[in-house]
C-alpha atoms as a PDB file:
ATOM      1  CA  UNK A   1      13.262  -4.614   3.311  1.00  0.00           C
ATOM      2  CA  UNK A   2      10.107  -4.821   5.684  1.00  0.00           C
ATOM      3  CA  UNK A   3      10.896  -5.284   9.522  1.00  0.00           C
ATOM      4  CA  UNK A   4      10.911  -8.868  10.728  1.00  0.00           C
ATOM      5  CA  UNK A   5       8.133  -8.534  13.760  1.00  0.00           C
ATOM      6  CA  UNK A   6       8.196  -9.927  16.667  1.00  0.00           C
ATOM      7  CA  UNK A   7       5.340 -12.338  16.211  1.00  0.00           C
ATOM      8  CA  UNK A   8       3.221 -11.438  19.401  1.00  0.00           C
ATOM      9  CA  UNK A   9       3.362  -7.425  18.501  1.00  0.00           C
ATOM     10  CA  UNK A  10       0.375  -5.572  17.964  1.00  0.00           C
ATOM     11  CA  UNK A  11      -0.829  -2.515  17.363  1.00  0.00           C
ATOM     12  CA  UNK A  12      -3.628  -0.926  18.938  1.00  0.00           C
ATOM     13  CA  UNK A  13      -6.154   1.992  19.008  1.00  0.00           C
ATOM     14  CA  UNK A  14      -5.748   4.159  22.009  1.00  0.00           C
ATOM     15  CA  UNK A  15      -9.172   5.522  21.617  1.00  0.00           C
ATOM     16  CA  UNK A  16     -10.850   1.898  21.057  1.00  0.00           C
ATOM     17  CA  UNK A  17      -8.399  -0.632  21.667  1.00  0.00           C
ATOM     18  CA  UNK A  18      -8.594  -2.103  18.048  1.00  0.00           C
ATOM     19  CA  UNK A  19      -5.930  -4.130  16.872  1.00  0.00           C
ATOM     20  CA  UNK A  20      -4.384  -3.667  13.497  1.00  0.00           C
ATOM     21  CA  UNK A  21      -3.728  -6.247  11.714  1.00  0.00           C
ATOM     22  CA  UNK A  22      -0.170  -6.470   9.527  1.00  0.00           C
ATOM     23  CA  UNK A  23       1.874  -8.570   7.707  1.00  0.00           C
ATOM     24  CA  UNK A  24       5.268  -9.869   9.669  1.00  0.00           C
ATOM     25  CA  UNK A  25       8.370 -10.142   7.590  1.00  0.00           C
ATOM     26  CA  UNK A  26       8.275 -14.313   7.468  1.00  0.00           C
ATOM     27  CA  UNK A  27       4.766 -13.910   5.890  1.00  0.00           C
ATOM     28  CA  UNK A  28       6.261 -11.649   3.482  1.00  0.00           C
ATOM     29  CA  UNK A  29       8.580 -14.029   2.543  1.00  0.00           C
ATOM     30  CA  UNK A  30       5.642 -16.891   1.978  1.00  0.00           C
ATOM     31  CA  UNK A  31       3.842 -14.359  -0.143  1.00  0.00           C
ATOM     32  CA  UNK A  32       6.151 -13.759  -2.383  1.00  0.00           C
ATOM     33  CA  UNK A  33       7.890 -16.616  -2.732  1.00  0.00           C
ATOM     34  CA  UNK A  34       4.742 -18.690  -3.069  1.00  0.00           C
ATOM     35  CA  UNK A  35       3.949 -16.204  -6.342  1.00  0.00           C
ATOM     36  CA  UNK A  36       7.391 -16.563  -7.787  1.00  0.00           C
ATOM     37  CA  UNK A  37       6.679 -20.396  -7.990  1.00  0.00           C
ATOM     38  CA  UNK A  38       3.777 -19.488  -9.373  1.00  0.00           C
ATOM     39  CA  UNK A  39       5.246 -17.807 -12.479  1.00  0.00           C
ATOM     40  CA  UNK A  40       8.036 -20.125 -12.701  1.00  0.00           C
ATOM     41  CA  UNK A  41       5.974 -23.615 -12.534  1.00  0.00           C
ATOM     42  CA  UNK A  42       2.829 -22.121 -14.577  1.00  0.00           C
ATOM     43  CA  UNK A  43       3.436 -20.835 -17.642  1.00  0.00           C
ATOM     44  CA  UNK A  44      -0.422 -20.569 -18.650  1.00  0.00           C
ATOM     45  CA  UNK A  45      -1.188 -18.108 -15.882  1.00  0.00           C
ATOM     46  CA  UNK A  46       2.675 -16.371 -15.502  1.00  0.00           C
ATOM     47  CA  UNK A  47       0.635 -13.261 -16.609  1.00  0.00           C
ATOM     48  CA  UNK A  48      -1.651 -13.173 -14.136  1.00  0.00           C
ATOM     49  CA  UNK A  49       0.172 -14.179 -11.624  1.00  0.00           C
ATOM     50  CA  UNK A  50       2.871 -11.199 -12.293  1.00  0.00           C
ATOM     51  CA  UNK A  51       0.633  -8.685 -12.399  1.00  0.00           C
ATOM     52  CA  UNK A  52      -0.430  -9.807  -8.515  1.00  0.00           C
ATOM     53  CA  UNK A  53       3.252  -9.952  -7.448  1.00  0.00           C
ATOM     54  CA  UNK A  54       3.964  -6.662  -8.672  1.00  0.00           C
ATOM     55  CA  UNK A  55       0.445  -5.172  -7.347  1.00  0.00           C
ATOM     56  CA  UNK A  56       0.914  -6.621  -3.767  1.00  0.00           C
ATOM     57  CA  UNK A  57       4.625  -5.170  -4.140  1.00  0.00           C
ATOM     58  CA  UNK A  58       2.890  -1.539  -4.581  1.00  0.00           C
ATOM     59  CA  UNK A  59       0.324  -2.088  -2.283  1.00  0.00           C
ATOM     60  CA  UNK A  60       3.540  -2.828   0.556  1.00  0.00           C
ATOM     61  CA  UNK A  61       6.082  -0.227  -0.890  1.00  0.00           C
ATOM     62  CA  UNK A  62       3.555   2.580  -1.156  1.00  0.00           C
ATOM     63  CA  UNK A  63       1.308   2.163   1.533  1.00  0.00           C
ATOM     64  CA  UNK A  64      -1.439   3.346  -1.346  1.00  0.00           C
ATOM     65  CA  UNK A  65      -5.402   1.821  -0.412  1.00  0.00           C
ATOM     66  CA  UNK A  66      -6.639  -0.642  -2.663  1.00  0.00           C
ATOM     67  CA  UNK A  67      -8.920   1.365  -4.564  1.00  0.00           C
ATOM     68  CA  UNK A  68      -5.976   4.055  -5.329  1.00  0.00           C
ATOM     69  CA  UNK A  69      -4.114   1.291  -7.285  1.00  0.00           C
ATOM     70  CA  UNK A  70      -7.158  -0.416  -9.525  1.00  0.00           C
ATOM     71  CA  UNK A  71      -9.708   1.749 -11.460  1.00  0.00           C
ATOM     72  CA  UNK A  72     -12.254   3.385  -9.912  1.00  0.00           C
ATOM     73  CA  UNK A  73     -15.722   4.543  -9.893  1.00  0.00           C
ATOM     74  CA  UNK A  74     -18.200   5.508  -7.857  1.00  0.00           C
ATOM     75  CA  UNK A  75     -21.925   7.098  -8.328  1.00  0.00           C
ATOM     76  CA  UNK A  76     -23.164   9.242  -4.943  1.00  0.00           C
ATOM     77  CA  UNK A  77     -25.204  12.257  -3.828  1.00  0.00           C
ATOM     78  CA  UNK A  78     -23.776  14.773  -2.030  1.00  0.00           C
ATOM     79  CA  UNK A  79     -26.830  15.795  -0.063  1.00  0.00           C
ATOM     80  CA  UNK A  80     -30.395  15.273   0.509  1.00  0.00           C
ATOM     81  CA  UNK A  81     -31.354  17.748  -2.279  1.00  0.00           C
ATOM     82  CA  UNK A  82     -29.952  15.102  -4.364  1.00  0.00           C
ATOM     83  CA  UNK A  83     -27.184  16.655  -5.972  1.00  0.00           C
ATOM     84  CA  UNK A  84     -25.690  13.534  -7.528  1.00  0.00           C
ATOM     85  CA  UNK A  85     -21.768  13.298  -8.163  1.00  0.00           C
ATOM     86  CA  UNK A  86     -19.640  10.515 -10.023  1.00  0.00           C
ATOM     87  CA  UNK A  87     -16.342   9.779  -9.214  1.00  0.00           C
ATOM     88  CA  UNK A  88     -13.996   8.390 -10.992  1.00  0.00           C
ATOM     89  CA  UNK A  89     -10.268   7.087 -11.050  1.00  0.00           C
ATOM     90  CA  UNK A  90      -8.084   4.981 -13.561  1.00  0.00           C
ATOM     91  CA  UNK A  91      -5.855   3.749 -11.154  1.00  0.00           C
ATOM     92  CA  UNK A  92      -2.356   3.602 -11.024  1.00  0.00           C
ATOM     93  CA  UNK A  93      -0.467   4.187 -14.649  1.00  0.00           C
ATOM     94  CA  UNK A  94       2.837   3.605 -15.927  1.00  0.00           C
ATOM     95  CA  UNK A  95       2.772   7.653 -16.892  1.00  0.00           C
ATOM     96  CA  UNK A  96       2.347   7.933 -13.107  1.00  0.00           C
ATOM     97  CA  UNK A  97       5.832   6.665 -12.098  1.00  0.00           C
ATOM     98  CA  UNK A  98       8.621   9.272 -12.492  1.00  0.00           C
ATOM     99  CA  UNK A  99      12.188   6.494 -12.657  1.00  0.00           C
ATOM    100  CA  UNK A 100      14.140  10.112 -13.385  1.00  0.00           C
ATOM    101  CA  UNK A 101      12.682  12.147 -10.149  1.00  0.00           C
ATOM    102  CA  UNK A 102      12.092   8.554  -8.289  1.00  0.00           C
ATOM    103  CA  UNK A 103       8.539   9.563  -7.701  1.00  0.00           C
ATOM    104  CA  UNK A 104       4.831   8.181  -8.026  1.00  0.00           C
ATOM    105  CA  UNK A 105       1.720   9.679  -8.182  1.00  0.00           C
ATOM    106  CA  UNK A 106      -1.718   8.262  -6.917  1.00  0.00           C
ATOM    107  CA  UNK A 107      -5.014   9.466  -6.607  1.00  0.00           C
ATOM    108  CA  UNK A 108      -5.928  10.105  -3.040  1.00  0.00           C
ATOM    109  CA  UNK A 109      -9.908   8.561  -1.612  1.00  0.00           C
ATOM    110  CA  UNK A 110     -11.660  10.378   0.966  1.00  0.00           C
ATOM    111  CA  UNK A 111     -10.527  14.124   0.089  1.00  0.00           C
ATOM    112  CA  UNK A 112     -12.585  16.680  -1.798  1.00  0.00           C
ATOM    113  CA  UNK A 113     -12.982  15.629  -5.370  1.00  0.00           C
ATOM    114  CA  UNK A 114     -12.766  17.732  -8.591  1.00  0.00           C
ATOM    115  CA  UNK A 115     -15.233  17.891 -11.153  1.00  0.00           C
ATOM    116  CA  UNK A 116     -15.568  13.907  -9.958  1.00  0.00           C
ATOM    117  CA  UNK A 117     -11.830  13.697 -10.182  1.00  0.00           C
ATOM    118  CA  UNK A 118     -10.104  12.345  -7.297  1.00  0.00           C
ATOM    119  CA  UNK A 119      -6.841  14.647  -6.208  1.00  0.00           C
ATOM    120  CA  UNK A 120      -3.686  12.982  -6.273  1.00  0.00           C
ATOM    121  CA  UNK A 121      -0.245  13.165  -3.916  1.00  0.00           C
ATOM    122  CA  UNK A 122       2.814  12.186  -4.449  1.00  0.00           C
ATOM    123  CA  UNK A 123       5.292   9.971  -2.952  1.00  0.00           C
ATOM    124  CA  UNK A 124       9.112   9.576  -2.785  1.00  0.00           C
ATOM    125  CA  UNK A 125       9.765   5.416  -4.190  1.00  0.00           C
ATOM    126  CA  UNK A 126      12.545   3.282  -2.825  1.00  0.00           C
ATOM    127  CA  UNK A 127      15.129   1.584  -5.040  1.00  0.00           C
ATOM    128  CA  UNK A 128      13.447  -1.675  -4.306  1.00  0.00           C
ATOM    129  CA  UNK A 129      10.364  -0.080  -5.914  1.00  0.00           C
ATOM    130  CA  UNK A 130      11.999   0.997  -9.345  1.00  0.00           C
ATOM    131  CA  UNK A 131      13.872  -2.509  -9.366  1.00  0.00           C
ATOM    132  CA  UNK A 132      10.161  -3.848  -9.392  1.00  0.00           C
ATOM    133  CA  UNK A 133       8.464  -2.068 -11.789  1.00  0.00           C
ATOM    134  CA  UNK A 134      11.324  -2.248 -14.258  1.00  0.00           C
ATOM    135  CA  UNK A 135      11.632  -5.484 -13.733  1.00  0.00           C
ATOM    136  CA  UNK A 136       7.707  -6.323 -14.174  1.00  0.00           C
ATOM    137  CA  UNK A 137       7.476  -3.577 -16.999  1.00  0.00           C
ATOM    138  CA  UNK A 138      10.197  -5.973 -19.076  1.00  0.00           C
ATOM    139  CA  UNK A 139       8.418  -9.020 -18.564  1.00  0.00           C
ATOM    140  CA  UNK A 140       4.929  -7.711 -19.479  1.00  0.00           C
ATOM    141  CA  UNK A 141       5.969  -5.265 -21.996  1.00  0.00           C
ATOM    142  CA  UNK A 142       4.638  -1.887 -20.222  1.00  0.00           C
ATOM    143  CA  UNK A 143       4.864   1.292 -22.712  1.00  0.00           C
ATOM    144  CA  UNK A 144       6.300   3.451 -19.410  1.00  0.00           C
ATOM    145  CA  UNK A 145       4.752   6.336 -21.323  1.00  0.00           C
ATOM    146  CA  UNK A 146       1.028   4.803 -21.021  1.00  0.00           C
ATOM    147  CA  UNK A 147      -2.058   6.397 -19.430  1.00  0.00           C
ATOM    148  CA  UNK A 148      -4.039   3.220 -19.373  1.00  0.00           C
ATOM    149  CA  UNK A 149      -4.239   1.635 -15.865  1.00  0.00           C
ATOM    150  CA  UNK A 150      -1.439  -0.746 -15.212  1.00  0.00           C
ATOM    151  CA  UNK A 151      -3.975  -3.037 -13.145  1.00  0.00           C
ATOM    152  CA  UNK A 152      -7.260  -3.002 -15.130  1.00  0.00           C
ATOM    153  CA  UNK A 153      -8.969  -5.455 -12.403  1.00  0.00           C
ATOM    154  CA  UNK A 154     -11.516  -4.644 -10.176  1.00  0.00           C
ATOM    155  CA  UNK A 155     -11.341  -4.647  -6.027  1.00  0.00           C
ATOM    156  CA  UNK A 156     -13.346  -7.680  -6.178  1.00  0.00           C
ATOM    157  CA  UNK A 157     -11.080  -9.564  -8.033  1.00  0.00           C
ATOM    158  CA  UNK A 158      -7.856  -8.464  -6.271  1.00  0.00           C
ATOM    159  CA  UNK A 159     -10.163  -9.647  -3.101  1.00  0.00           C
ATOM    160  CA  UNK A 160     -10.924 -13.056  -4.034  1.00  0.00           C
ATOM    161  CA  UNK A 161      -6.923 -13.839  -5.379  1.00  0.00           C
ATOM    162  CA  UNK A 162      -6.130 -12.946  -2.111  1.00  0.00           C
ATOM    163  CA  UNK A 163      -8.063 -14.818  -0.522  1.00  0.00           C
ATOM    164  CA  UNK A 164      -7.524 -18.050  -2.825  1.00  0.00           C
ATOM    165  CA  UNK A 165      -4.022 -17.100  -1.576  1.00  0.00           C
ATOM    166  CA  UNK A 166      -5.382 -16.848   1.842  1.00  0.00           C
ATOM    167  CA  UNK A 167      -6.242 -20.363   1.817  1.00  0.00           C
ATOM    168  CA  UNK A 168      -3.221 -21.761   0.547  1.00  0.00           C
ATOM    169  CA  UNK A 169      -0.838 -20.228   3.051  1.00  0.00           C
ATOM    170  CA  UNK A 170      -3.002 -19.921   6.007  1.00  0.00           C
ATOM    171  CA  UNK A 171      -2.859 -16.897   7.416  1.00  0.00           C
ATOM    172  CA  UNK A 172      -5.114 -13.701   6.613  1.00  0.00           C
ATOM    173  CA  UNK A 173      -4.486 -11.815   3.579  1.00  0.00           C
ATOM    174  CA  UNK A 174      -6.005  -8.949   2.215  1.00  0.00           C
ATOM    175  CA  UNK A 175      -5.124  -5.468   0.427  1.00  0.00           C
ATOM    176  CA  UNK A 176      -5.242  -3.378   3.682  1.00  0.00           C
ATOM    177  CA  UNK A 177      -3.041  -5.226   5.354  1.00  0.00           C
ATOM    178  CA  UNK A 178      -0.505  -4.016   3.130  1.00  0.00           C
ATOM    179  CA  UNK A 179      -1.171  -0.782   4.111  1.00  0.00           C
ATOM    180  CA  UNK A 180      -0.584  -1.512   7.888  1.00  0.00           C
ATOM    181  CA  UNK A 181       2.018  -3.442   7.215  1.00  0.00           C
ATOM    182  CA  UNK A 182       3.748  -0.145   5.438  1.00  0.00           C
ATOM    183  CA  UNK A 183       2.596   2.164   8.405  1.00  0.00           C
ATOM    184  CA  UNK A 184       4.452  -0.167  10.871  1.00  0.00           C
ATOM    185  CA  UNK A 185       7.229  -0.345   9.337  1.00  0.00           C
ATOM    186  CA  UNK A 186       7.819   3.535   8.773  1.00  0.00           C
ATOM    187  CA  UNK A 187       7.159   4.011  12.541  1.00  0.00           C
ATOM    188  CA  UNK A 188       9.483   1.194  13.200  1.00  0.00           C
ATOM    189  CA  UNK A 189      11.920   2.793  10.590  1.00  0.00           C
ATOM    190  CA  UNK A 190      11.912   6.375  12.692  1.00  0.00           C
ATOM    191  CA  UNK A 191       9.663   7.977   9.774  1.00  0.00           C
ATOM    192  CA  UNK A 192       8.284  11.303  11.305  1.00  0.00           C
ATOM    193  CA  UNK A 193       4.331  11.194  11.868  1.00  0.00           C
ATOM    194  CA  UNK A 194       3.743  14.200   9.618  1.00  0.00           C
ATOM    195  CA  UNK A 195       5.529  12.667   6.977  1.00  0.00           C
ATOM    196  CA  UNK A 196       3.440   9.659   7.431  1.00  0.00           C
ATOM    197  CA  UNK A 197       0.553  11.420   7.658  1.00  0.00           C
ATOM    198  CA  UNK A 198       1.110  12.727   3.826  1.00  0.00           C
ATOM    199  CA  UNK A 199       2.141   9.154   2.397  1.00  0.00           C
ATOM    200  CA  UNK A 200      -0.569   7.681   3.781  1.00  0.00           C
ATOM    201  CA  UNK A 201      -2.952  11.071   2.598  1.00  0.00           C
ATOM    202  CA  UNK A 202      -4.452  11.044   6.479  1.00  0.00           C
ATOM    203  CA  UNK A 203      -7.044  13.699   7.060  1.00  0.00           C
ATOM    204  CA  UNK A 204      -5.851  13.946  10.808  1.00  0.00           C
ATOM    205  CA  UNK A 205      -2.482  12.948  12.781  1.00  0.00           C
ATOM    206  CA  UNK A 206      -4.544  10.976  15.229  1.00  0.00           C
ATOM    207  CA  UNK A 207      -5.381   8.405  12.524  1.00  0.00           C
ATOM    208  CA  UNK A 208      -1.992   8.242  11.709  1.00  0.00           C
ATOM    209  CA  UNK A 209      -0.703   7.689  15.435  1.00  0.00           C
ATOM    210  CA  UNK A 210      -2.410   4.646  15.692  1.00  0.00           C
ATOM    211  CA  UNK A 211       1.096   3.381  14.078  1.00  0.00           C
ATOM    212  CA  UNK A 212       2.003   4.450  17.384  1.00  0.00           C
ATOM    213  CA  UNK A 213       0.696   2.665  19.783  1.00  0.00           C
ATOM    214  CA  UNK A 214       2.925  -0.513  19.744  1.00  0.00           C
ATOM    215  CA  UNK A 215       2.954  -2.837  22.532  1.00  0.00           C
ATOM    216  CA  UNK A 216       5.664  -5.535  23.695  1.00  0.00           C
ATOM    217  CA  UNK A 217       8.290  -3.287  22.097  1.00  0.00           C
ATOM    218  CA  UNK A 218      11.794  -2.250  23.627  1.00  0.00           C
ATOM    219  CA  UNK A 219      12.134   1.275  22.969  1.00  0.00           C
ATOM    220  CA  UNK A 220      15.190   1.605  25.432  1.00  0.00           C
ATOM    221  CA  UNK A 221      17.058   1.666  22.274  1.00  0.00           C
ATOM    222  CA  UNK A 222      15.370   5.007  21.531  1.00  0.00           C
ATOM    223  CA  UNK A 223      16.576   6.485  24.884  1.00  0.00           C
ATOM    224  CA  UNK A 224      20.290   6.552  23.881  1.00  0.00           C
ATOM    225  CA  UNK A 225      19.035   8.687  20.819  1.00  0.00           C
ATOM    226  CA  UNK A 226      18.298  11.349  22.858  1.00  0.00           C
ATOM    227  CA  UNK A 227      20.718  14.423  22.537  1.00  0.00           C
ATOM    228  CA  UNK A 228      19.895  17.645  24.304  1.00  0.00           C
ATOM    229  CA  UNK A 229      22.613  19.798  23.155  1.00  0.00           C
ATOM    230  CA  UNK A 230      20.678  20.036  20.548  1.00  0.00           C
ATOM    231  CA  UNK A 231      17.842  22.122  22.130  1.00  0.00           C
END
């Protein structure tokens, strides 16, 4: 289960002092609980409404961006010769998670594509992530074997259900913040950096150290860790 911040920490940029903003464990709680109401009290939209709970459960368990989770494509040129390049990405698929070797694989943005495929990486899942996806794969009838995208919805509409959710609860939501909200807690959680740094498909430990930089935090705890016969 996510951490339940302190409400007045923050994280911040050493380089340019910019906060991060990430979910605390109460809001958590509102999220979710405000969807499960949803799919209990209206049966007309239960679909839709479990295919949000689920995504937003990704987005927090995996740490994955947005864009990594919902089909994707993009048309750009490389260079000012105009070499032109399309990339492309079905999103996350139920062929993707591995129950047996609890393991998912997502395609990774900003790294080197292949023939206008994006590379993927793969990440270890938590119990609470299988529980989820077997759960929602049950209720919506997912063929675990499929290769068609388990969220065929576009960034814009994941953007404005959020926000519609937004409204409702009062407090900011949107798909990133599940992504901060998964690097603080694995800091928080004593995750190594480097390991991080591969979950979250980094192209530099700096980026990833940003995680680091919490203030208002007691880290005396973290002292009595410290064992130097092991040096």
């Amino acid at each position: 289960m996510p951490v339940n911040f302190n409400k007045n920490l923050s994280i911040q940029s050493a380089r340019n002092n910019v906060s991060i903003s990430y979910f605390r464990g109460q809001e958590l709680d509102q999220i979710f609980d405000y969807i499960k109401n949803k799919i209990l009290n209206n049966r007309n939209h239960e679909a839709l409404y479990r295919k949000y709970y689920f995504l937003m459960k990704v987005l927090l368990y995996t740490g994955a961006r947005i864009e990594e989770i919902v089909p994707y494509h993009r048309d750009e040129y490389l260079d000012k010769k105009g070499i032109h390049e399309e990339i492309s990405s079905p999103g996350l698929r139920p062929v993707d998670i591995n129950l047996d070797v609890s393991t998912v694989t997502l395609p990774t943005l900003k790294k080197k594509t292949l023939n206008g495929r994006l590379p993927q990486r793969v990440l270890p899942i938590s119990q609470d992530f299988k529980n989820e996806y077997i759960s929602y794969a049950m209720a919506m009838h997912i063929d675990i074997k499929s290769k068609e995208p388990l969220f065929p919805i576009t960034r814009k509409a994941v953007n404005k259900f959020m926000g519609k959710l937004q409204d409702e609860l009062g407090f900011k939501i949107h798909p990133h913040k599940f992504r901060h909200t998964f690097g603080v807690t694995a800091v928080l959680s004593g995750i190594p950096l480097n390991v991080l740094q591969e979950w979250l498909a980094h192209s530099s430990i700096f980026i990833t150290s940003i995680y680091t930089q919490i203030t208002g935090l007691d880290t005396s705890r973290y002292m009595g860790q410290m064992d130097y016969q092991n040096l």
